[in-house]
Protein backbone atom coordinates (compact mmCIF):
# COMPACT_ATOMS: atom_id res chain seq x y z
CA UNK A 1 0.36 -41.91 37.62
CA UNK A 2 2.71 -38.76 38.53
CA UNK A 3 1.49 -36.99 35.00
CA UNK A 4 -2.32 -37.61 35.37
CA UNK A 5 -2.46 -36.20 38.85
CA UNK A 6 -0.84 -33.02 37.35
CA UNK A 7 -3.40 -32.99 34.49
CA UNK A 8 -6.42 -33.76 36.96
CA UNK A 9 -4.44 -30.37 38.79
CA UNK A 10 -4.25 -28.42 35.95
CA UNK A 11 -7.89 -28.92 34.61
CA UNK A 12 -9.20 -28.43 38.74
CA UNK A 13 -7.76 -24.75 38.64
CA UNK A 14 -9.62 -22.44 39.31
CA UNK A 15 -10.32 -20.17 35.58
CA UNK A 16 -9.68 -16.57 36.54
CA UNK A 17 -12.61 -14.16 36.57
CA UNK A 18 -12.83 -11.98 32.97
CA UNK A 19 -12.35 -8.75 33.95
CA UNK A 20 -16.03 -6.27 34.44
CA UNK A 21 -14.49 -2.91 33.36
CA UNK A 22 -16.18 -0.01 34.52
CA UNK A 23 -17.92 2.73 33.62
CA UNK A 24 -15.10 5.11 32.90
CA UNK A 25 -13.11 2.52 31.39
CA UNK A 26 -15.77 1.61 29.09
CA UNK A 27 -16.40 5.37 28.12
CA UNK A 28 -12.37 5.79 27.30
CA UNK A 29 -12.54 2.55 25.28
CA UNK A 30 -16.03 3.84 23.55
CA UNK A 31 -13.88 7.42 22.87
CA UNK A 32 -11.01 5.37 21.77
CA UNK A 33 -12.67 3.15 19.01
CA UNK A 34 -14.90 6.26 17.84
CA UNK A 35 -11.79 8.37 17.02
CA UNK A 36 -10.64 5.45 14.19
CA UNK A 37 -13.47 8.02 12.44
CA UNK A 38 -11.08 10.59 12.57
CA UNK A 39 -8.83 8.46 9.65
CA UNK A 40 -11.77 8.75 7.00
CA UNK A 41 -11.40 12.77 6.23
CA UNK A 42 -7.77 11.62 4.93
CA UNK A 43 -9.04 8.64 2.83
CA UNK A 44 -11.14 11.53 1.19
CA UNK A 45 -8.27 13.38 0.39
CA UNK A 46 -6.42 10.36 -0.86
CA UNK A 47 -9.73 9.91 -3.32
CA UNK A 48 -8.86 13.95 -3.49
CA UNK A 49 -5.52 13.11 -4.95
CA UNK A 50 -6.56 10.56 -7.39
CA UNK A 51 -8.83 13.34 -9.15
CA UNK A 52 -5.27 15.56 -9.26
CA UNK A 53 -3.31 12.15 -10.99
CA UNK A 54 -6.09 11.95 -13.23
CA UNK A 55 -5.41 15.67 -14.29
CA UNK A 56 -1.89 15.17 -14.27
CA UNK A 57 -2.56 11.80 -16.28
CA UNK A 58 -4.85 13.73 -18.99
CA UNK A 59 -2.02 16.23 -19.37
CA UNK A 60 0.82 13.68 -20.22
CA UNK A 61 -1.53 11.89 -22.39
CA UNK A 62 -2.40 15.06 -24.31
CA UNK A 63 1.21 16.15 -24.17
CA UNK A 64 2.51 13.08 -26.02
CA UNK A 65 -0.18 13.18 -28.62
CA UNK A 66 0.95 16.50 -29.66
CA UNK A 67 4.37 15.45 -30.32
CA UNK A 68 3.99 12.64 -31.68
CA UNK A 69 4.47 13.33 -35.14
CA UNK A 70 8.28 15.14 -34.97
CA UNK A 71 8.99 12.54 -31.49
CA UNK A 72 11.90 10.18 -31.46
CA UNK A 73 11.21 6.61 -30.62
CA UNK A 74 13.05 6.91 -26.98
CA UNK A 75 10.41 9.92 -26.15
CA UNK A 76 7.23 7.79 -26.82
CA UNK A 77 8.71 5.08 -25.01
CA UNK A 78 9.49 7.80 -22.06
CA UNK A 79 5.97 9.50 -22.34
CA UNK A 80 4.22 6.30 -21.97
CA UNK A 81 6.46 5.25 -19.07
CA UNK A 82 5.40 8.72 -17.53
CA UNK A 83 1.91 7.64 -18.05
CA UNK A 84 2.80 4.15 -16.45
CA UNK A 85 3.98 5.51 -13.54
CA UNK A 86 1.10 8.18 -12.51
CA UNK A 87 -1.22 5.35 -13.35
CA UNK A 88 0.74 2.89 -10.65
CA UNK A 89 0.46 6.19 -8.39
CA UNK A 90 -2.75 5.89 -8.58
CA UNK A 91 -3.31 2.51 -8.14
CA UNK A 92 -0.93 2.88 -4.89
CA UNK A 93 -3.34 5.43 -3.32
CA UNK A 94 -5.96 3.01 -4.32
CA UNK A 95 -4.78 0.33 -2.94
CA UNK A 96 -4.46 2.56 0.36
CA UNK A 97 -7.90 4.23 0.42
CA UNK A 98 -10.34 0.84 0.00
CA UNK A 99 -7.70 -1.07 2.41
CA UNK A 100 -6.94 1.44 4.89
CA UNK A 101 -10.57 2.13 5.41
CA UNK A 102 -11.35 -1.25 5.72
CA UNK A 103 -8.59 -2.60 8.03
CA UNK A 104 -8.96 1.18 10.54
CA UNK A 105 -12.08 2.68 10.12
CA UNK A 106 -15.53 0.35 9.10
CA UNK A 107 -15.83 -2.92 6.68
CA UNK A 108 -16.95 -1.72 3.37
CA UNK A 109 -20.33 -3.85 2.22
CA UNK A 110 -19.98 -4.84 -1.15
CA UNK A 111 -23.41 -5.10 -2.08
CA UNK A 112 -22.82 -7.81 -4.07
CA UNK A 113 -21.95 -5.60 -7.18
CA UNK A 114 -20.72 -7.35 -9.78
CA UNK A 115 -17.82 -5.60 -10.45
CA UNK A 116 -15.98 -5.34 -6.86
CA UNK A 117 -12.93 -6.62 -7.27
CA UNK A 118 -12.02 -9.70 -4.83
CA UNK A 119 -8.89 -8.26 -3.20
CA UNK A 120 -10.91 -5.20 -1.93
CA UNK A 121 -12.21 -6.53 1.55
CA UNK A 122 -9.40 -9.25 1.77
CA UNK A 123 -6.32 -6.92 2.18
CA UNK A 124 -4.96 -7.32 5.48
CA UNK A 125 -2.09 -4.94 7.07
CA UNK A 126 0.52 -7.42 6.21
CA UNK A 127 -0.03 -7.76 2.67
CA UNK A 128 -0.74 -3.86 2.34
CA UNK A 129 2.53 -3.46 3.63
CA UNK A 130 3.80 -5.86 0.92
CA UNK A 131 1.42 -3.92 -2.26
CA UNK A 132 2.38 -0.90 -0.86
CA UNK A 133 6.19 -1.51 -0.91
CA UNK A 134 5.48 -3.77 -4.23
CA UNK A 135 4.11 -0.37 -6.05
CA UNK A 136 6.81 2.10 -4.95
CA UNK A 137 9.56 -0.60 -6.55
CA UNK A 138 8.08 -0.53 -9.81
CA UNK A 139 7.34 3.43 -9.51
CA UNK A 140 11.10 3.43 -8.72
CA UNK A 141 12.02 0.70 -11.40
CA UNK A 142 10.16 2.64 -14.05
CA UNK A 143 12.05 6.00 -12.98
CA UNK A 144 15.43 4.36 -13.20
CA UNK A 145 14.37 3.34 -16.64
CA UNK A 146 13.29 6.31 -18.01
CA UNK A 147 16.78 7.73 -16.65
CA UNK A 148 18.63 5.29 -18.71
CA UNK A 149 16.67 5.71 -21.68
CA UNK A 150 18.01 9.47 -21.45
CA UNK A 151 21.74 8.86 -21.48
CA UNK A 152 22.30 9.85 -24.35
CA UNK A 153 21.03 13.23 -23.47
CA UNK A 154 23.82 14.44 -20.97
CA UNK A 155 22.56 12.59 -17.63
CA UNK A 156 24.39 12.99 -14.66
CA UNK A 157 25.96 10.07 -13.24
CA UNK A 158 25.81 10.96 -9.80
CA UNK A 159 21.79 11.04 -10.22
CA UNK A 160 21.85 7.96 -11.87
CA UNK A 161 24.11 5.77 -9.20
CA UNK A 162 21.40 7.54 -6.77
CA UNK A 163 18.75 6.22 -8.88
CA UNK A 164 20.24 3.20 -8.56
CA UNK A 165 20.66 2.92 -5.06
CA UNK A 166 17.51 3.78 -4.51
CA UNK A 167 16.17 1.51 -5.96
CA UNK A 168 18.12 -0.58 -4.42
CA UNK A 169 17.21 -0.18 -1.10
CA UNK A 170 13.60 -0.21 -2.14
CA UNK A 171 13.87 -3.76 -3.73
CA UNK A 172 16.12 -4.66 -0.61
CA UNK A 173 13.29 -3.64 2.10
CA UNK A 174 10.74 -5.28 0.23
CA UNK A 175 12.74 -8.79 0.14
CA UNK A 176 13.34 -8.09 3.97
CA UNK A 177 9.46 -7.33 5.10
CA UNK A 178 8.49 -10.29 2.79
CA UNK A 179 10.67 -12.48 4.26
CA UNK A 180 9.83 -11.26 8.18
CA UNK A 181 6.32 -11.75 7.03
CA UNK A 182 6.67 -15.10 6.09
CA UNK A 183 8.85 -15.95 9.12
CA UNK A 184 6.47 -15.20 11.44
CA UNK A 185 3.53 -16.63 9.64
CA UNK A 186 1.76 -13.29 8.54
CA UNK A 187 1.40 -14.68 5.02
């Protein structure tokens, strides 16, 4: 009998009033969620930057077809890493531009084009975070290989244990946010 007369209590309180904010409070909130605007000029310098990896890109790519016929096996293998990892670049800034803008500055409307890809409008910050750190491992991954495959050509081992370490510490952090993510249900 004790319990119900505490839940007949608690369902008689009184609900508190939502708050009426005012005009000036209402103008500073307006001001506040206009100036999200202010992240799109750096979105279009992230598109910006994917123009200079695709120049960069094109110059690699031309680069190892001019060697090609007097190259060693190890330097295709290291030119097309080099191409690998301005092409993850790119997709990192990518990923960036389509979910930054979405999750900070306006939903993008697909249209229902054909070719949007799914992920586009269902990144949240959590799993940004996670692409994000996901992207600079392998760009780190594939530098560490490409300084192994030059060993043989008089690399430093103080660079390399760097390289290493790194790489480390990139793979490290990315098992720890994963993990915190998970742990607190942001999955």
């Amino acid at each position: 009998m004790a319990e119900s007369s505490k839940t007949e209590s608690a369902a008689q309180a009184p609900v508190p009033a939502k708050h009426a904010p005012g005009p000036l409070e209402r103008g500073l909130e307006g001001f506040l969620f206009k100036s999200r605007w202010l992240m799109a000029p750096f979105y279009v310098g992230l598109v910006v930057s994917l123009a200079v990896l695709l120049f960069k890109f094109v110059l690699l790519l031309w680069e190892n077809i001019v060697h090609l016929p007097y190259a060693k096996e190890s330097d295709i293998i290291l030119g097309v890493l080099s191409l690998i990892d301005v092409c993850l670049t790119g997709n990192l800034v990518l990923i960036v531009v389509f979910s930054g803008y979405e999750n900070f500055v306006s939903r993008i409307d697909p249209g229902g084009h054909p070719d949007w890809p799914e992920w586009m409008t269902k990144v949240d910050f959590a799993a940004l975070k996670q692409k994000l750190l996901a992207s600079i491992v392998a760009i780190s991954a594939i530098q560490l290989l490409k300084a192994f495959m030059n060993l043989d050509a008089g690399y430093d081992s103080t660079k390399l244990a760097w390289l290493v370490g790194v790489h480390m510490t990139f793979v490290v952090s990315t098992l720890m946010l994963a993990l915190s993510d998970r742990w607190s249900g942001d999955h």
